[in-house]
Protein backbone atom coordinates (compact mmCIF):
# COMPACT_ATOMS: atom_id res chain seq x y z
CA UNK A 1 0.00 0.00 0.00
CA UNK A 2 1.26 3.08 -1.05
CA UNK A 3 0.82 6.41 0.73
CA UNK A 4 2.03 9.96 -0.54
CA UNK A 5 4.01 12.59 0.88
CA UNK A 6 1.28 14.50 1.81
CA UNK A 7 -0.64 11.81 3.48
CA UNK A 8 2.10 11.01 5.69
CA UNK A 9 2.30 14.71 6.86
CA UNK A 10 -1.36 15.18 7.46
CA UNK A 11 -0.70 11.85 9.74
CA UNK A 12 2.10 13.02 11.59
CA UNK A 13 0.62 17.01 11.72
CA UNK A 14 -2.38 15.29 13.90
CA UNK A 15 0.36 13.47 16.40
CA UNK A 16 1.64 16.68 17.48
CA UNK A 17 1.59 15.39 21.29
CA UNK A 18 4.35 14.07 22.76
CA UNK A 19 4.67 11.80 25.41
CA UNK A 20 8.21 11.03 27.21
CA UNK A 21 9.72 7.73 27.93
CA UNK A 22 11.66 6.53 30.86
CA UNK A 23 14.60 6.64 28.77
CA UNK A 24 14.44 10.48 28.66
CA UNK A 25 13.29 10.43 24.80
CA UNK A 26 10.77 12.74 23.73
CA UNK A 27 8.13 10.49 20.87
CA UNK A 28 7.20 12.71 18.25
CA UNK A 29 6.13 11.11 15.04
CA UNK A 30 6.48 14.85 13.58
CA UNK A 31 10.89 13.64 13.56
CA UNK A 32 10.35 10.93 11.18
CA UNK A 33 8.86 13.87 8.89
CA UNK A 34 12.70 13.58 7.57
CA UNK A 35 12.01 10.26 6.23
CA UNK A 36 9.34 11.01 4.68
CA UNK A 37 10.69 10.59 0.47
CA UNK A 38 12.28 7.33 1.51
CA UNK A 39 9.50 5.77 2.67
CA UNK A 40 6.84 7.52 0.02
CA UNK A 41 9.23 6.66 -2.89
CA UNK A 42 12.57 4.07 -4.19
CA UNK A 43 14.84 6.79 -2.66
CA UNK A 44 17.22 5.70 -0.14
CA UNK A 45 16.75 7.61 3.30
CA UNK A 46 19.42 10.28 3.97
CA UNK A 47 21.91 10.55 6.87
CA UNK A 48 19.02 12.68 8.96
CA UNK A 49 16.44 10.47 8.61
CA UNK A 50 19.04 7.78 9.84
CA UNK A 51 19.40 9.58 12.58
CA UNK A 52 16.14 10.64 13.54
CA UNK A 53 15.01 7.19 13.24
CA UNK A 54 17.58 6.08 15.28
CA UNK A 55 16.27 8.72 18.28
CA UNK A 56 12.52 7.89 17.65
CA UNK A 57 13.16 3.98 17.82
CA UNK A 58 12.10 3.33 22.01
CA UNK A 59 8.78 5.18 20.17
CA UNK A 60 8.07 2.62 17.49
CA UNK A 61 6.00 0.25 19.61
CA UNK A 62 3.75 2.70 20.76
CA UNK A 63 3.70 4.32 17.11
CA UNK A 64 2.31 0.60 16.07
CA UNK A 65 -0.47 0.84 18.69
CA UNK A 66 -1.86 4.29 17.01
CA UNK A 67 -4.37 3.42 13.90
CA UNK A 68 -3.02 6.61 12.66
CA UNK A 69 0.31 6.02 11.94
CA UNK A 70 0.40 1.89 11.78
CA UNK A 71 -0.40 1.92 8.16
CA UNK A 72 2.79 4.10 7.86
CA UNK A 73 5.15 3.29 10.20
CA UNK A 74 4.60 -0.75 9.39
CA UNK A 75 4.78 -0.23 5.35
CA UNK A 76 7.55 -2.12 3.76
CA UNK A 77 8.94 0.67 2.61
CA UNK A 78 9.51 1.90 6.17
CA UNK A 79 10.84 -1.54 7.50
CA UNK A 80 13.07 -1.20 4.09
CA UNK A 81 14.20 2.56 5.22
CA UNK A 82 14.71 1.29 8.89
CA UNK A 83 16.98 -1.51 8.07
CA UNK A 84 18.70 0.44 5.23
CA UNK A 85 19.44 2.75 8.36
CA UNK A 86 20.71 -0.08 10.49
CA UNK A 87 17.72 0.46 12.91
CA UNK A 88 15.56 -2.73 12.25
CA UNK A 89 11.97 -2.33 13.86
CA UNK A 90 11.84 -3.87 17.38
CA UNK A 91 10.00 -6.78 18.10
CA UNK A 92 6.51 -5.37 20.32
């Protein structure tokens, strides 16, 4: 399933709470904004989106658990961008 650009930032727009973790990391979906062409399109993810992903991933279970952004954050081309980035998905 394919979802555009502009999908994905009307998705993250509406998660502008944030809620922090134990670890001291703030979630905000609104970060993986940078990531947003690789997973909308072929291109590979650039060294921000890397990174960002990298911060967000203690959030990624509790992205899974929102309708919202399941549909983007659990596309193939996200799991693609996420192990491109050497940040595979953790197991929820």
């Amino acid at each position: 399933m394919k979802f555009s650009y502009v999908t994905f930032c009307i998705v993250l727009t509406l998660l502008l709470a944030k809620t922090e973790l134990s670890m001291g990391v703030t979630c905000n979906a609104l970060q993986l904004i940078a990531c947003a062409n690789a997973i909308t399109s072929s291109n590979p993810p650039s060294a921000i989106c890397c990174s960002k992903l990298k911060e967000q991933k203690p959030c990624l279970c509790q992205y899974l658990k929102d309708p919202n952004l399941k549909k983007l954050v659990n596309s193939p081309n996200a799991i693609k961008v996420a192990d491109t980035c050497g940040s595979p998905f953790p197991i929820c």
